[in-house]
PDB file of N, CA and C in Angstrom:
ATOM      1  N   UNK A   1       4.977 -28.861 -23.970  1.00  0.00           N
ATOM      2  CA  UNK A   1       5.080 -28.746 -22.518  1.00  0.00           C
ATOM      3  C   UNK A   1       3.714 -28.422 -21.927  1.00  0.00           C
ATOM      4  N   UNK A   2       3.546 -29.177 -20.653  1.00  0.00           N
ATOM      5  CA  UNK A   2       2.037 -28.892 -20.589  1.00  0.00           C
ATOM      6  C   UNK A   2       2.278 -27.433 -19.110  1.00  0.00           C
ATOM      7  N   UNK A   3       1.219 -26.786 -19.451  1.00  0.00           N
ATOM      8  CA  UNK A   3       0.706 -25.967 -18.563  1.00  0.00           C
ATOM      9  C   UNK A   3       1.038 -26.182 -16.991  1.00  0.00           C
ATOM     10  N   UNK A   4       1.103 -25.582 -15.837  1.00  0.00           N
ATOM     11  CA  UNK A   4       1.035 -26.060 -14.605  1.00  0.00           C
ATOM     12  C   UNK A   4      -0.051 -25.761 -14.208  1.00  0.00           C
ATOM     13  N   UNK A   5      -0.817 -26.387 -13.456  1.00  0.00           N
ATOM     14  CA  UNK A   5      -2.330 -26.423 -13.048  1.00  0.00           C
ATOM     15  C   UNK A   5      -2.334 -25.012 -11.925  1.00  0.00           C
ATOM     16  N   UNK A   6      -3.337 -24.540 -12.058  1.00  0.00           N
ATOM     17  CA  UNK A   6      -3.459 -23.469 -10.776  1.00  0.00           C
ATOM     18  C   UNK A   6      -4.340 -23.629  -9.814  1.00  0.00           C
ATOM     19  N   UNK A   7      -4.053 -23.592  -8.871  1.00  0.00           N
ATOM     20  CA  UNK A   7      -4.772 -23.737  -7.977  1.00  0.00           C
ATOM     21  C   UNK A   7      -4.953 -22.765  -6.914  1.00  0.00           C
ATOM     22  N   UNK A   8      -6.261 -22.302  -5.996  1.00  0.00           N
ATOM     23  CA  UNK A   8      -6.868 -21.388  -5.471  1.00  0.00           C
ATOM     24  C   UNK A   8      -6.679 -21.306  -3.947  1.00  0.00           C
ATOM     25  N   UNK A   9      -6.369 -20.590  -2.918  1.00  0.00           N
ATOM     26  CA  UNK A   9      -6.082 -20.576  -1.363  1.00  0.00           C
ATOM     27  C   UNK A   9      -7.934 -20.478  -1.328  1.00  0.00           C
ATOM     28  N   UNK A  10      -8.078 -20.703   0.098  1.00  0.00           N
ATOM     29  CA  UNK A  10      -9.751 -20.502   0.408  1.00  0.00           C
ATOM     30  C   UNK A  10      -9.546 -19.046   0.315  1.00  0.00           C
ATOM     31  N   UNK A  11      -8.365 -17.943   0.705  1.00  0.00           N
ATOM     32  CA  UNK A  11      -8.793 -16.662   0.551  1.00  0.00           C
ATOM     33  C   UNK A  11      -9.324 -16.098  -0.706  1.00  0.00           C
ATOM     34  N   UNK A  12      -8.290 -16.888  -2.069  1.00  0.00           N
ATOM     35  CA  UNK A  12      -8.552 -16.594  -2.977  1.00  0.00           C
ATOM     36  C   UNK A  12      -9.779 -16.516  -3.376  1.00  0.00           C
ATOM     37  N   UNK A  13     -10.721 -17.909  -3.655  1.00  0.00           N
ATOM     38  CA  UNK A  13     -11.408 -18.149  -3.340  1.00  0.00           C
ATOM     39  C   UNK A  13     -13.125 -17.246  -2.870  1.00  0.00           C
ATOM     40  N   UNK A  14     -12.534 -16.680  -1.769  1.00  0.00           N
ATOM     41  CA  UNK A  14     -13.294 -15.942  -0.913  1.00  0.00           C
ATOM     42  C   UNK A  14     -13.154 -14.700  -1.772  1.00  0.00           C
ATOM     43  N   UNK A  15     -12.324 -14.169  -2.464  1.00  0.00           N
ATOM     44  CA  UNK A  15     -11.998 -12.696  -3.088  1.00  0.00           C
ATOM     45  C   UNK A  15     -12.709 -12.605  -4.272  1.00  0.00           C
ATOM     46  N   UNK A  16     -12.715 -14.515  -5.164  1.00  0.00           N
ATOM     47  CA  UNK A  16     -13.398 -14.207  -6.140  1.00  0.00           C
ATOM     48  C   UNK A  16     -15.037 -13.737  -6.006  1.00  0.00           C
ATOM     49  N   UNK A  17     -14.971 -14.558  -4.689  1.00  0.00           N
ATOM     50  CA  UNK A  17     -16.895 -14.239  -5.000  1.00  0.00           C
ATOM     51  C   UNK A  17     -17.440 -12.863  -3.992  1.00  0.00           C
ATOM     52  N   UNK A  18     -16.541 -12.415  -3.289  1.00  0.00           N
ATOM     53  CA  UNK A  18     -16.664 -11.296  -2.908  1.00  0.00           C
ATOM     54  C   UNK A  18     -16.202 -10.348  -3.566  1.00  0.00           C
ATOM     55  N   UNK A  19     -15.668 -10.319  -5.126  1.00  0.00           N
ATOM     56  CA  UNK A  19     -14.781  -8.805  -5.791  1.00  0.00           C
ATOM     57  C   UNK A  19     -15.616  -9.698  -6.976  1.00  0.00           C
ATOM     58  N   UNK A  20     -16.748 -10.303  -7.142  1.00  0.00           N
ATOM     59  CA  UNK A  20     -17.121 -11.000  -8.340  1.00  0.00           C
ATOM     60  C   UNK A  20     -16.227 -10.424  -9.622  1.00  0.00           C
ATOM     61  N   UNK A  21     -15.209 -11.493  -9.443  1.00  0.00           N
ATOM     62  CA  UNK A  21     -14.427 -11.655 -10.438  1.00  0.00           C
ATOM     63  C   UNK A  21     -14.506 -13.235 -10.726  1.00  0.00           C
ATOM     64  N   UNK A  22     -14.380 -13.415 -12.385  1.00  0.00           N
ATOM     65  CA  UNK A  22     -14.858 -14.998 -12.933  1.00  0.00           C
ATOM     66  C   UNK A  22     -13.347 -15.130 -12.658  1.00  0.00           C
ATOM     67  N   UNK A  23     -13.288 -16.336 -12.617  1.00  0.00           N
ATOM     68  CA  UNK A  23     -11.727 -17.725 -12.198  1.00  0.00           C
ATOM     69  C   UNK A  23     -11.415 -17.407 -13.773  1.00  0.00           C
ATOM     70  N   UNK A  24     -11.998 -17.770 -14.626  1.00  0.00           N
ATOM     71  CA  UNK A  24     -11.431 -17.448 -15.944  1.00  0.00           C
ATOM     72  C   UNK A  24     -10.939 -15.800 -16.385  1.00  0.00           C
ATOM     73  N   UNK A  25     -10.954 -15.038 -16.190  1.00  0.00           N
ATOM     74  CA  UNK A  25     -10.120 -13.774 -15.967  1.00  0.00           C
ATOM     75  C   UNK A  25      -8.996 -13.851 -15.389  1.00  0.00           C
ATOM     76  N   UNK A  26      -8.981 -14.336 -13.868  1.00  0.00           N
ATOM     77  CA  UNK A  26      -7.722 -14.530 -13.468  1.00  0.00           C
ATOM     78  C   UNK A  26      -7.222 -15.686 -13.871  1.00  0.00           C
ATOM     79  N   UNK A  27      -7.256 -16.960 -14.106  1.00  0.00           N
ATOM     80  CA  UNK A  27      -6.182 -17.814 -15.341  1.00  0.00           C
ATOM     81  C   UNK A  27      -6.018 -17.285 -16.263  1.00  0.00           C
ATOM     82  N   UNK A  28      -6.755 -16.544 -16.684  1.00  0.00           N
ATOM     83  CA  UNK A  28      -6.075 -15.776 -18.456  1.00  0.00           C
ATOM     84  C   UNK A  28      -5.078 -14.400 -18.027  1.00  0.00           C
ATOM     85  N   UNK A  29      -4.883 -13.941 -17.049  1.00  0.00           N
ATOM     86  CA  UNK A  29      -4.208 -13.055 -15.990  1.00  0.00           C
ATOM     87  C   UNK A  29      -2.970 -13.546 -15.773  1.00  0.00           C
ATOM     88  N   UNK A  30      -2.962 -14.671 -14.821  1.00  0.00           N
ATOM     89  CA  UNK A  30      -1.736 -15.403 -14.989  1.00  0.00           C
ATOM     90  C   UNK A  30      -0.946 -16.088 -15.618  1.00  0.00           C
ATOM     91  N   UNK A  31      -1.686 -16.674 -17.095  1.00  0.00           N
ATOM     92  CA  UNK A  31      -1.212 -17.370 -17.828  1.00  0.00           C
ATOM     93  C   UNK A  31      -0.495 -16.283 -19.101  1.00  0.00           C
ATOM     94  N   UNK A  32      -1.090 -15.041 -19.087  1.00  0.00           N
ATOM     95  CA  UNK A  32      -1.136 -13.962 -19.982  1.00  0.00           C
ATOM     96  C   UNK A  32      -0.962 -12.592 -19.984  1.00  0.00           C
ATOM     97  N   UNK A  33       0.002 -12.375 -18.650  1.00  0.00           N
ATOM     98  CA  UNK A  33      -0.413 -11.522 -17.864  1.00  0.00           C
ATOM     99  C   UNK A  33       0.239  -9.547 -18.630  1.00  0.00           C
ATOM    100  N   UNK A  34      -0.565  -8.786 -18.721  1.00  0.00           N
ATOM    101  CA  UNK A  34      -0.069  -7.595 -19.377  1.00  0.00           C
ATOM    102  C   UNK A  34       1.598  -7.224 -18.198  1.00  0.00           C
ATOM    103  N   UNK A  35       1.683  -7.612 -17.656  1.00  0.00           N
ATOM    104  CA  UNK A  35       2.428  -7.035 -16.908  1.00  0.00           C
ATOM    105  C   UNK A  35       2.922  -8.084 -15.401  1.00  0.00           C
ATOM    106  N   UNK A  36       4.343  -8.711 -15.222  1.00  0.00           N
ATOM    107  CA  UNK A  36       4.816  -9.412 -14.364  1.00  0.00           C
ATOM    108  C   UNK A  36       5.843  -8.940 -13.533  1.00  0.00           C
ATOM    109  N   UNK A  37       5.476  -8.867 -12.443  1.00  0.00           N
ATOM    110  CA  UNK A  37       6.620  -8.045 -11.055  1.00  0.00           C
ATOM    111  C   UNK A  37       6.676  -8.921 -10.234  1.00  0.00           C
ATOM    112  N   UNK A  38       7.622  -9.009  -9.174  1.00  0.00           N
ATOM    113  CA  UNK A  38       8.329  -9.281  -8.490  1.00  0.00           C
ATOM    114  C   UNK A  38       7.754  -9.007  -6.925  1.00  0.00           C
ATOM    115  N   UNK A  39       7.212  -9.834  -6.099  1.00  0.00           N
ATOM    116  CA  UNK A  39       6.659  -8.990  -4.860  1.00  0.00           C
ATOM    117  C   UNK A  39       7.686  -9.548  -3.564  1.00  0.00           C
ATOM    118  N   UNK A  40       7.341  -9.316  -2.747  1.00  0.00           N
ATOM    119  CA  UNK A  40       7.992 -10.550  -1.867  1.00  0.00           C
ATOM    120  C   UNK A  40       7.872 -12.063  -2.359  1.00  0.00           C
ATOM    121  N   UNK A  41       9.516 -12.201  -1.741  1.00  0.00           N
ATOM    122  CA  UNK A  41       9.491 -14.205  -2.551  1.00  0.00           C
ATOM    123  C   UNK A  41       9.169 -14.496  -1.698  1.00  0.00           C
ATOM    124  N   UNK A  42       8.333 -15.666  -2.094  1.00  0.00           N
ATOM    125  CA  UNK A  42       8.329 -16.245  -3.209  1.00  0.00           C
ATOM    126  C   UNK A  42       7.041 -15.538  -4.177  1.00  0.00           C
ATOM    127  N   UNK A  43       6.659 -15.164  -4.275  1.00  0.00           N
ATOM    128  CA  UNK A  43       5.534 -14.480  -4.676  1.00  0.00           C
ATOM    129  C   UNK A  43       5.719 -13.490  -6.149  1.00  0.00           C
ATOM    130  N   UNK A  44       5.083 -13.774  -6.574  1.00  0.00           N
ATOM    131  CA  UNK A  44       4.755 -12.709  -7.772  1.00  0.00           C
ATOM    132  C   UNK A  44       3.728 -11.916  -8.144  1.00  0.00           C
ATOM    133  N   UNK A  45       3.360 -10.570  -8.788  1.00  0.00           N
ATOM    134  CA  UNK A  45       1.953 -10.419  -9.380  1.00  0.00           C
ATOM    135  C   UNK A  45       1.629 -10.161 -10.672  1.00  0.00           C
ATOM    136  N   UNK A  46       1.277 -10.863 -11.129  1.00  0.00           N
ATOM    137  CA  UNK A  46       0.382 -10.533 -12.480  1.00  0.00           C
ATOM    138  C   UNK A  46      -0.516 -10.114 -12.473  1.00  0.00           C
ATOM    139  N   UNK A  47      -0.395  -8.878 -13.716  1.00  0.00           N
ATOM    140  CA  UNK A  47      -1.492  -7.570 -13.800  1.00  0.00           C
ATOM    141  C   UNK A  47      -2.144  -7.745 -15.361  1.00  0.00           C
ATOM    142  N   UNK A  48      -3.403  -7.479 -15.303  1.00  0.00           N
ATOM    143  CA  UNK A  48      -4.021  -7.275 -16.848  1.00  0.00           C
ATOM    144  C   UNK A  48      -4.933  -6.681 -17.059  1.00  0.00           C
ATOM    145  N   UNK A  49      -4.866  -6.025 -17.880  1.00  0.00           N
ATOM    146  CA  UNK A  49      -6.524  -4.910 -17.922  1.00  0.00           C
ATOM    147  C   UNK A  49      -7.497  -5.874 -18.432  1.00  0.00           C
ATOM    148  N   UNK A  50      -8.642  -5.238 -18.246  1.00  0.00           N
ATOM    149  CA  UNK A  50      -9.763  -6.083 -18.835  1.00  0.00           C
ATOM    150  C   UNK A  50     -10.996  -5.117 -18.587  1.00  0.00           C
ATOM    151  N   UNK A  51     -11.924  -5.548 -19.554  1.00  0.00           N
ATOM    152  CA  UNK A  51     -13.493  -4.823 -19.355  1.00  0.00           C
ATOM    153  C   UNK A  51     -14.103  -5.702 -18.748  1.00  0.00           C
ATOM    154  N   UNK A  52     -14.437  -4.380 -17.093  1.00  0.00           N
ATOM    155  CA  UNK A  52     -15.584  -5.670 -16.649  1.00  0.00           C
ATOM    156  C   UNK A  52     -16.882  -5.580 -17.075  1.00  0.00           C
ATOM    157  N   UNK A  53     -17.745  -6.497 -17.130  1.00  0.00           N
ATOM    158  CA  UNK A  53     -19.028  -6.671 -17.361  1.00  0.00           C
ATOM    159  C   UNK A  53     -19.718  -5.789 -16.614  1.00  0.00           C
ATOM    160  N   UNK A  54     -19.726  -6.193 -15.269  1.00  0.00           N
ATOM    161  CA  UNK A  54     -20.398  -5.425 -14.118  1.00  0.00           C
ATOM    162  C   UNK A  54     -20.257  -3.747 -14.103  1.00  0.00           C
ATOM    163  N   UNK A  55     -19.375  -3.501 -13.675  1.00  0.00           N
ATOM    164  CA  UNK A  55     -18.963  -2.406 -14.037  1.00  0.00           C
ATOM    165  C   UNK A  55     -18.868  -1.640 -15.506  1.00  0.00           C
ATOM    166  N   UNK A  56     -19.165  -2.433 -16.406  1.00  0.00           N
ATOM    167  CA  UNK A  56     -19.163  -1.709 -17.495  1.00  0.00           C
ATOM    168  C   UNK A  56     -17.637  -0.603 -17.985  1.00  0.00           C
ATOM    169  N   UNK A  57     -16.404  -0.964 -17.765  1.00  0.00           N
ATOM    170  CA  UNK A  57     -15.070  -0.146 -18.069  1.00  0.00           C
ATOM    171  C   UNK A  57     -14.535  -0.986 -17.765  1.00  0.00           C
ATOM    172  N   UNK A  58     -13.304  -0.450 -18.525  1.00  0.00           N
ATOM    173  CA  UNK A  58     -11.635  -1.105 -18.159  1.00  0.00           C
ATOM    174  C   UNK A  58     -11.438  -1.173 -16.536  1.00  0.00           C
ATOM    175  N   UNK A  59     -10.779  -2.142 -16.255  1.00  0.00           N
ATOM    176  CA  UNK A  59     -10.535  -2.466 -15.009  1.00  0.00           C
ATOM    177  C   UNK A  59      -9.014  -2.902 -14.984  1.00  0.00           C
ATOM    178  N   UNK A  60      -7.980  -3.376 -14.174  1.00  0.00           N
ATOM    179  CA  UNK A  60      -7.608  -4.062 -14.013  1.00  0.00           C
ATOM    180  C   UNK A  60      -7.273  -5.203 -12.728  1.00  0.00           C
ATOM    181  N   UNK A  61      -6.841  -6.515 -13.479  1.00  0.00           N
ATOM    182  CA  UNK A  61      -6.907  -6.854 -12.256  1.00  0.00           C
ATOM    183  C   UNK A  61      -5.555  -7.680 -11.941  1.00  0.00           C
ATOM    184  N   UNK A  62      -5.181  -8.134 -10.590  1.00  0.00           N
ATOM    185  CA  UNK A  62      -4.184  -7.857  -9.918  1.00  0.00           C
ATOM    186  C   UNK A  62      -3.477  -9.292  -9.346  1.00  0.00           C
ATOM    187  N   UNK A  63      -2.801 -10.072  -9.576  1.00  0.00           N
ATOM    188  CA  UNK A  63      -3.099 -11.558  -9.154  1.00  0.00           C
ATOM    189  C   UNK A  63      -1.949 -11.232  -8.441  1.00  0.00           C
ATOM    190  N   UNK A  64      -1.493 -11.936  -7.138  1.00  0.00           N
ATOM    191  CA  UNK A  64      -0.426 -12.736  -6.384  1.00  0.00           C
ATOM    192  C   UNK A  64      -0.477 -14.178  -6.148  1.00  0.00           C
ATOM    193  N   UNK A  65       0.740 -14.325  -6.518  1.00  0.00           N
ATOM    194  CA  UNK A  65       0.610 -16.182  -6.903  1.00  0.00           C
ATOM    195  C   UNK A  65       1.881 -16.033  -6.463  1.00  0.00           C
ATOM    196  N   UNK A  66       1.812 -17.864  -6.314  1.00  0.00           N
ATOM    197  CA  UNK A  66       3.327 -18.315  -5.616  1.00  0.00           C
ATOM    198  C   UNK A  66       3.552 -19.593  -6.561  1.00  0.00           C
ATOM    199  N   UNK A  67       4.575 -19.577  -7.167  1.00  0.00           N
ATOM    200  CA  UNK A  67       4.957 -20.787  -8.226  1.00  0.00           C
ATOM    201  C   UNK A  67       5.661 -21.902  -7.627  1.00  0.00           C
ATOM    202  N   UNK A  68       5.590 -23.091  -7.956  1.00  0.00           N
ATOM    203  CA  UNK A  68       6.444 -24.424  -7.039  1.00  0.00           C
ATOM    204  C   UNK A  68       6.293 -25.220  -8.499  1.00  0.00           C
ATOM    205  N   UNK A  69       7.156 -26.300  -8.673  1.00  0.00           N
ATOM    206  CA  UNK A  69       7.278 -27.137  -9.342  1.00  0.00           C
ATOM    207  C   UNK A  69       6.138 -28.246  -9.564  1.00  0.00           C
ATOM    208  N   UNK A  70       4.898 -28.146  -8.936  1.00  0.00           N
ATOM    209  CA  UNK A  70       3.587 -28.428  -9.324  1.00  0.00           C
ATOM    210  C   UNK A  70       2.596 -27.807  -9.712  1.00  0.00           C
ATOM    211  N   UNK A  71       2.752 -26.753  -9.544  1.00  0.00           N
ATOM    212  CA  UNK A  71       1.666 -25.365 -10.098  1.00  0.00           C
ATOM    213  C   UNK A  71       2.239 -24.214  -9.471  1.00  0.00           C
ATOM    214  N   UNK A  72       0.830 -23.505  -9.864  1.00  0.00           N
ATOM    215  CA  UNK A  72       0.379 -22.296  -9.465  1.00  0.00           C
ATOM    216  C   UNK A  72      -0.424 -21.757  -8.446  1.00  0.00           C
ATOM    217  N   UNK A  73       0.113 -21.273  -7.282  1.00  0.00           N
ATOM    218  CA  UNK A  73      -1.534 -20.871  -6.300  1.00  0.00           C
ATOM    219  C   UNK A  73      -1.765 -19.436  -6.585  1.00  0.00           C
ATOM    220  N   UNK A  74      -3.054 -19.381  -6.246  1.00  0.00           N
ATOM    221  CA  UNK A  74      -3.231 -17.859  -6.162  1.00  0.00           C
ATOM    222  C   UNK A  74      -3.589 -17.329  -5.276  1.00  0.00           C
ATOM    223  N   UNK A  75      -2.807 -16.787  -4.093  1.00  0.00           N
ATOM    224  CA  UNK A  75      -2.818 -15.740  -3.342  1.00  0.00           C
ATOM    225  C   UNK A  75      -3.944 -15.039  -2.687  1.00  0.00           C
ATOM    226  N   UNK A  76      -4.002 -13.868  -3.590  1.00  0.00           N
ATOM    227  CA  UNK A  76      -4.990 -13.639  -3.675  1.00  0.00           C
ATOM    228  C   UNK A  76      -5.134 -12.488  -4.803  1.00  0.00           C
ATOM    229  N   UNK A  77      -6.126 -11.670  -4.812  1.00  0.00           N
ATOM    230  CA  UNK A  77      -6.647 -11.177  -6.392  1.00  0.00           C
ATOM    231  C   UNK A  77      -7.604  -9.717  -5.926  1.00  0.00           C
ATOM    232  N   UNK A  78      -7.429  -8.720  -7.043  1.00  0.00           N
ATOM    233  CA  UNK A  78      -8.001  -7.597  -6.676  1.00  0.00           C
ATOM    234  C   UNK A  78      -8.409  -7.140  -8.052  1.00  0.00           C
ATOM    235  N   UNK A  79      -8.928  -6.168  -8.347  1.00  0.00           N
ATOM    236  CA  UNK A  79      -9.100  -5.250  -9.440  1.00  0.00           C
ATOM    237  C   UNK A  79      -9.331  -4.037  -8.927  1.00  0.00           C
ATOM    238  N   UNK A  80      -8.661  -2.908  -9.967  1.00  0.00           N
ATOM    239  CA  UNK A  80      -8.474  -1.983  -9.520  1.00  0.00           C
ATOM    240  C   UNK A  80      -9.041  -0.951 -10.669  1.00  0.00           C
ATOM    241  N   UNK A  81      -9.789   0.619 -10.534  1.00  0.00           N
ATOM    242  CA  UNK A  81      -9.949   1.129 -11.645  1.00  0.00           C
ATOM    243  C   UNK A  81      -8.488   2.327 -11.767  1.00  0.00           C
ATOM    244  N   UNK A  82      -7.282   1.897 -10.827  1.00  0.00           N
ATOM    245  CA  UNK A  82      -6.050   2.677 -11.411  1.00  0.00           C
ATOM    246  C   UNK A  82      -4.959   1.855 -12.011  1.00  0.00           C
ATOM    247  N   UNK A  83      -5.431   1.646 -13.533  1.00  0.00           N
ATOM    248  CA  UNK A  83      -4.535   1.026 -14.521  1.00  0.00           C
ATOM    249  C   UNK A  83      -3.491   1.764 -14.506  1.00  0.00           C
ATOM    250  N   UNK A  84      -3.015   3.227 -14.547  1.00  0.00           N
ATOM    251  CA  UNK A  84      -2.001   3.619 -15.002  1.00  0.00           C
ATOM    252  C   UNK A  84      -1.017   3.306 -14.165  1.00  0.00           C
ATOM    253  N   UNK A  85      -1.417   3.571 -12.852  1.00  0.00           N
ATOM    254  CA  UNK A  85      -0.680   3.205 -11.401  1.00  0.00           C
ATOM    255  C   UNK A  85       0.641   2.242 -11.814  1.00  0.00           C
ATOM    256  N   UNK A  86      -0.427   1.434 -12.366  1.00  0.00           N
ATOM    257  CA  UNK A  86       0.798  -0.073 -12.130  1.00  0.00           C
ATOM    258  C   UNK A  86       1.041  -0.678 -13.303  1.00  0.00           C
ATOM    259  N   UNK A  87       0.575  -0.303 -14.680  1.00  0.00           N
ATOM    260  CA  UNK A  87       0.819  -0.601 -15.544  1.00  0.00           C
ATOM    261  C   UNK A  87       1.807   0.076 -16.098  1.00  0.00           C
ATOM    262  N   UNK A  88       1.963   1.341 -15.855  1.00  0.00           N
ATOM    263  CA  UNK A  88       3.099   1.794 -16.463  1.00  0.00           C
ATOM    264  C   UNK A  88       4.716   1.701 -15.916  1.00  0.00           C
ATOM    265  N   UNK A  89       5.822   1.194 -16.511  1.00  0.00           N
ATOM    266  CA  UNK A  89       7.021   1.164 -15.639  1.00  0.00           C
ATOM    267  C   UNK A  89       7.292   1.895 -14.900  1.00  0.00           C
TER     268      UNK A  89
END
């Protein structure tokens, strides 16, 4: 089964290069995500820790995406340094 393609809003977009976060973090986020909730529908967020470069520590970061029978968009995207917050049930 193949993958559904993801694709980016201009906000998104705008978040990556203003929260310099790489596009490849968040596809490996959504495709992999430590943690999947429920936000307003249609909407979902996928959460995953990760070490950022920049920052030098664990981070995590925060995707909202909306799923349709052609892909994936993404919302938009954050990272946060309170993993426990939302990682834990």
């Amino acid at each position: 089964m193949l993958e559904k393609p993801i694709r980016f809003t201009p906000h998104a977009e705008q978040s990556l290069l203003a929260r310099l976060i790489s596009r490849k973090e968040v596809e490996e986020t959504v495709r992999s995500p430590d943690r999947e909730e429920d936000a307003r529908p249609p909407r979902r967020v996928a959460s995953r820790q990760f070490f950022d470069e920049l920052l030098k520590k664990e981070m995590l970061l925060r995707v909202i995406t909306e799923e349709s029978a052609d892909g994936i968009q993404v919302i938009t995207l954050y990272k946060t340094s309170k993993i426990t917050k939302y990682l834990i049930p």
